[in-house]
N, C-alpha and C. Protein backbone atom coordinates (compact mmCIF):
# COMPACT_ATOMS: atom_id res chain seq x y z
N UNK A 1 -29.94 40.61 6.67
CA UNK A 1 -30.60 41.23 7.77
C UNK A 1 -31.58 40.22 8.36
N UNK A 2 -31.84 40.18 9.83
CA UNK A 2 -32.71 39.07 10.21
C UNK A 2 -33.36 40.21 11.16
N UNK A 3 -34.88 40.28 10.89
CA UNK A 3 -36.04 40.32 11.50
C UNK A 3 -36.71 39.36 12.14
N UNK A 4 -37.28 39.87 13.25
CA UNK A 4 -38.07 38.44 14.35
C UNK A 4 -38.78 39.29 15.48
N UNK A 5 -40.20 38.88 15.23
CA UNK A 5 -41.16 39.02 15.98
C UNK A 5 -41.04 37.85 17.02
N UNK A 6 -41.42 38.51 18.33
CA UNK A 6 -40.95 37.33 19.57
C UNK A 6 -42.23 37.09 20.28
N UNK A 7 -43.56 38.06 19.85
CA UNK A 7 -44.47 37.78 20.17
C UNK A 7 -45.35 35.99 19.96
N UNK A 8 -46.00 35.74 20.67
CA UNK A 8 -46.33 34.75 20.88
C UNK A 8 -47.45 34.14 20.14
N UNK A 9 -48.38 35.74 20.26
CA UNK A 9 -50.04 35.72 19.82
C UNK A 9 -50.28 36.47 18.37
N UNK A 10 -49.07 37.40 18.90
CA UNK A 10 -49.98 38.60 17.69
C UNK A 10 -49.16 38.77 16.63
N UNK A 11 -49.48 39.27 15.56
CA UNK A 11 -48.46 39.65 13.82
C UNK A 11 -47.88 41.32 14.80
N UNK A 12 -47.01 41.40 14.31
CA UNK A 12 -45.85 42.32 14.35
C UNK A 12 -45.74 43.31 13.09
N UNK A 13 -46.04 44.74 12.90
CA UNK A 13 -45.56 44.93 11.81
C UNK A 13 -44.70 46.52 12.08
N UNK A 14 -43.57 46.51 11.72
CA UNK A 14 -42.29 47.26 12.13
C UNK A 14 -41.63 48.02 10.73
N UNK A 15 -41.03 49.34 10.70
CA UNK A 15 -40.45 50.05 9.97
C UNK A 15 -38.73 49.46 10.37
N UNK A 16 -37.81 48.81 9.76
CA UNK A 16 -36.57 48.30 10.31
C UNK A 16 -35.69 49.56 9.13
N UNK A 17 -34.19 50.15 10.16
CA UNK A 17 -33.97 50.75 9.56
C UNK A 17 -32.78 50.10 8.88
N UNK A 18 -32.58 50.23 7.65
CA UNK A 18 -31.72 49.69 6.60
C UNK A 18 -29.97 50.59 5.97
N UNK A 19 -28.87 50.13 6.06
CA UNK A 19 -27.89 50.93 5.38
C UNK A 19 -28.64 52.37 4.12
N UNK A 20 -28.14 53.48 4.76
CA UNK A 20 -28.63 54.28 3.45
C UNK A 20 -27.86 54.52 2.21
N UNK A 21 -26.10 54.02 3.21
CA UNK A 21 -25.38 54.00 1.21
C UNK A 21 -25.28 52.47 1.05
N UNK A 22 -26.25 51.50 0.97
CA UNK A 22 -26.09 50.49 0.52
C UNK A 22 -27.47 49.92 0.05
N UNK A 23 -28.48 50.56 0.54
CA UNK A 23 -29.67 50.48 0.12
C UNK A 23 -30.59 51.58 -0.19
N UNK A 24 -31.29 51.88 -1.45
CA UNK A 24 -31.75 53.21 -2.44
C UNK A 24 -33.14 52.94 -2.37
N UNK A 25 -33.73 54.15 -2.44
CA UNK A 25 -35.08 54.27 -2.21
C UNK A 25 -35.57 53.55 -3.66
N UNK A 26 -36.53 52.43 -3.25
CA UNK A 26 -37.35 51.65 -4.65
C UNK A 26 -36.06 49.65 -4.28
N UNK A 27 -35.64 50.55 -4.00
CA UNK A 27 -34.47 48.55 -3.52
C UNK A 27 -35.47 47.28 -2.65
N UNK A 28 -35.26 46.42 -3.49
CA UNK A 28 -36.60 45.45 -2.84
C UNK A 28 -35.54 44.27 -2.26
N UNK A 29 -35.55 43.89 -0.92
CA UNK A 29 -34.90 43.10 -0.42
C UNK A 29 -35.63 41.83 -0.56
N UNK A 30 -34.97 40.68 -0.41
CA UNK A 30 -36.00 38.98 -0.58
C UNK A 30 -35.89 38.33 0.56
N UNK A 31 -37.01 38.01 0.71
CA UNK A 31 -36.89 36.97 1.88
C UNK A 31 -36.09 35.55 1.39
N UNK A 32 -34.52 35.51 2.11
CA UNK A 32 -34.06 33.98 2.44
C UNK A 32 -34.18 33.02 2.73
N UNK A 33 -34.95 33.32 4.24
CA UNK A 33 -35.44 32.28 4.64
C UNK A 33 -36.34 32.81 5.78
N UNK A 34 -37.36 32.36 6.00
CA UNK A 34 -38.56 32.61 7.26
C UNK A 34 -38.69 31.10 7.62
N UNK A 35 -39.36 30.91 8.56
CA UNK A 35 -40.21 29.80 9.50
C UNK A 35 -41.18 29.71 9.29
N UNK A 36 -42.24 30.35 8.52
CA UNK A 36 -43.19 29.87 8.31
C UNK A 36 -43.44 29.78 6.86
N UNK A 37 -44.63 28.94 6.64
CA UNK A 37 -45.09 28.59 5.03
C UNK A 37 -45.10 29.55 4.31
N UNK A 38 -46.03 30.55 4.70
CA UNK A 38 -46.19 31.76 3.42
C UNK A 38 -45.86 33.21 4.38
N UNK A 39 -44.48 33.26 4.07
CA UNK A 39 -44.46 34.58 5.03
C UNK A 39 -44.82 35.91 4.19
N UNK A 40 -44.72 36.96 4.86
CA UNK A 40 -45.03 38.01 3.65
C UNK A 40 -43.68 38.99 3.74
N UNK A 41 -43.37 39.39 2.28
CA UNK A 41 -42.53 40.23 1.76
C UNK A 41 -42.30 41.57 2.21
N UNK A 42 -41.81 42.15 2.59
CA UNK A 42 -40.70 43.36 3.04
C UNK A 42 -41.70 44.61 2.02
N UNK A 43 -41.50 45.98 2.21
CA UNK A 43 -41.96 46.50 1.24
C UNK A 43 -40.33 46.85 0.58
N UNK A 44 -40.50 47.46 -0.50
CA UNK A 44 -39.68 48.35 -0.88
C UNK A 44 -38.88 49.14 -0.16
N UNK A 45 -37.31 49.70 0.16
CA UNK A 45 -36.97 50.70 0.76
C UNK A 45 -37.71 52.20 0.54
N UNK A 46 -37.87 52.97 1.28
CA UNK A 46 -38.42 53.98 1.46
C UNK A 46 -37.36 54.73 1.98
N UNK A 47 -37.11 56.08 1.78
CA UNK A 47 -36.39 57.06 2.57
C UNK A 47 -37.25 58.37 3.34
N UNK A 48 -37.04 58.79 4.43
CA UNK A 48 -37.86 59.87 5.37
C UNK A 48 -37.25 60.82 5.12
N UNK A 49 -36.93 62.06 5.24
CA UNK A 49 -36.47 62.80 5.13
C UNK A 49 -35.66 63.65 6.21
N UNK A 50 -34.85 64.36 6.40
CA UNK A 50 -34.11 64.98 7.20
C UNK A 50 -35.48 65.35 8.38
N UNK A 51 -35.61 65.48 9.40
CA UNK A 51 -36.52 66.55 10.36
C UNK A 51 -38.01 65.67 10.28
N UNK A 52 -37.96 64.80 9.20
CA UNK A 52 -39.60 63.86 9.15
C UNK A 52 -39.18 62.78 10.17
N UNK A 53 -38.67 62.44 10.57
CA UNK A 53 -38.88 61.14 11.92
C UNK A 53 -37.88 61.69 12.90
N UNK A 54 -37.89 60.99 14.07
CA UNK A 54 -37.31 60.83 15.15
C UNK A 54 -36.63 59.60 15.76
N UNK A 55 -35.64 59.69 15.95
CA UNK A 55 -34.36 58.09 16.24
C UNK A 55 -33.94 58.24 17.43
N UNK A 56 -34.27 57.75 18.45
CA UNK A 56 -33.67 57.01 19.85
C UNK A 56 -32.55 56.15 19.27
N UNK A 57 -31.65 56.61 19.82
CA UNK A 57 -30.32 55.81 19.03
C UNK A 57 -30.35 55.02 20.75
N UNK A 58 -29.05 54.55 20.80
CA UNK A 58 -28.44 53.57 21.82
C UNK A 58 -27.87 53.99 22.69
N UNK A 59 -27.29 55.18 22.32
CA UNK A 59 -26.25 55.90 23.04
C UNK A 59 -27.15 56.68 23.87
N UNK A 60 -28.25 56.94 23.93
CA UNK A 60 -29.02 58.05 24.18
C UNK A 60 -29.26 59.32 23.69
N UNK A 61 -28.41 59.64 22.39
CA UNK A 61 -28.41 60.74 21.72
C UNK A 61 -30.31 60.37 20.87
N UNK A 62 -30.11 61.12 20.20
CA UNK A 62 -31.55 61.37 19.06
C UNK A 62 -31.23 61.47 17.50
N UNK A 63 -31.75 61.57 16.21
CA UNK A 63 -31.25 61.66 15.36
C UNK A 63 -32.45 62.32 14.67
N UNK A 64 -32.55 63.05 13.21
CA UNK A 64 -33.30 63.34 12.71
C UNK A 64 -33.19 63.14 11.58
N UNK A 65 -33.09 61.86 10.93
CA UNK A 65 -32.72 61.44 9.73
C UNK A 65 -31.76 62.59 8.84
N UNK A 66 -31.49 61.82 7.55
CA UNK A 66 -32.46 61.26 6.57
C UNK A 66 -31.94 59.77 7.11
N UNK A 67 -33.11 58.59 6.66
CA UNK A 67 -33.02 57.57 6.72
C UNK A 67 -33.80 56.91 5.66
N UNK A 68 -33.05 55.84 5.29
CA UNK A 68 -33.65 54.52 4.78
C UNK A 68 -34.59 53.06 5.19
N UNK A 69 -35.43 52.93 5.24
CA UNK A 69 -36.19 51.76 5.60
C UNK A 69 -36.81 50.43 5.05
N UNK A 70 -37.07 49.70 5.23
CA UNK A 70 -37.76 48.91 4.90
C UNK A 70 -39.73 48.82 6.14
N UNK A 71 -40.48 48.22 5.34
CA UNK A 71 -42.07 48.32 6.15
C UNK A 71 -41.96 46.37 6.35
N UNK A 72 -42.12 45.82 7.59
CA UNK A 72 -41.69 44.28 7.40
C UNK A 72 -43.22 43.86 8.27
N UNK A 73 -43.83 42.63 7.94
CA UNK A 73 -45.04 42.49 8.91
C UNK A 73 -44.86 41.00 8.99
N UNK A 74 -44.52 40.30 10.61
CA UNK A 74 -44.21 38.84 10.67
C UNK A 74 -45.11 38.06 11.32
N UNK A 75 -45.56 37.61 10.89
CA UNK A 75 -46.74 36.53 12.06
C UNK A 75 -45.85 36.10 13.27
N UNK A 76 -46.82 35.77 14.15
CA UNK A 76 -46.32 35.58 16.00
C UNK A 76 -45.49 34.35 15.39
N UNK A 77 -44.05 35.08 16.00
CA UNK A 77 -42.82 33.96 16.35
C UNK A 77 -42.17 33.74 14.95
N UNK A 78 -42.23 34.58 14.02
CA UNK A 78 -41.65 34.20 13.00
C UNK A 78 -40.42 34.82 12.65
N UNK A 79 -39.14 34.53 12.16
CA UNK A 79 -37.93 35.02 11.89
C UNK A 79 -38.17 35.22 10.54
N UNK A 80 -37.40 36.25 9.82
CA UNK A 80 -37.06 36.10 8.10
C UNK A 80 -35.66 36.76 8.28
N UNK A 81 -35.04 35.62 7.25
CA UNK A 81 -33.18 36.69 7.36
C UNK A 81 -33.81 37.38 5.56
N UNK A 82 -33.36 38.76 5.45
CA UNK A 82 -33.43 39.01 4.16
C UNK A 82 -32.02 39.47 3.71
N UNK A 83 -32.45 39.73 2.10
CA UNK A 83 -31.44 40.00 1.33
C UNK A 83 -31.66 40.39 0.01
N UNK A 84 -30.71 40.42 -0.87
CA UNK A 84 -30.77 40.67 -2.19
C UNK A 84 -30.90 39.55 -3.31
């Protein structure tokens, strides 16, 4: 998975949503590779629950979980691809 803040100035910190049959609540993904020296680590997957969040999908439909996540925070302009 590759995360990237495109901001210029400011840290970025984003809920990215993750496969839910491929990734389990407590699953700790690793950073591969980032651009900068000391980037910081992903949290743990987390799952929301059915009716607890709200999803703007693409299509324009909506969704109401359940979903899987990761919590990711990147300093201005930084990429991280993660993984296992």
């Amino acid at each position: 998975m590759i995360v990237a803040n495109t901001d210029t100035v400011n840290p970025c910190t984003v809920y990215v949503i993750v496969d839910i049959t491929l990734n389990n609540p407590g699953d700790q993904l690793r950073i591969l590779y980032s651009n900068k020296q000391q980037p910081q680590a992903p949290s743990a997957v987390e799952q929301f629950a059915g009716g607890a969040v709200w999803v703007q999908e693409t299509d324009g439909t909506t969704g109401a979980g359940p979903l899987n996540c990761i919590h990711a925070t990147l300093a201005p302009l930084e990429v991280q691809i993660l993984g296992r």
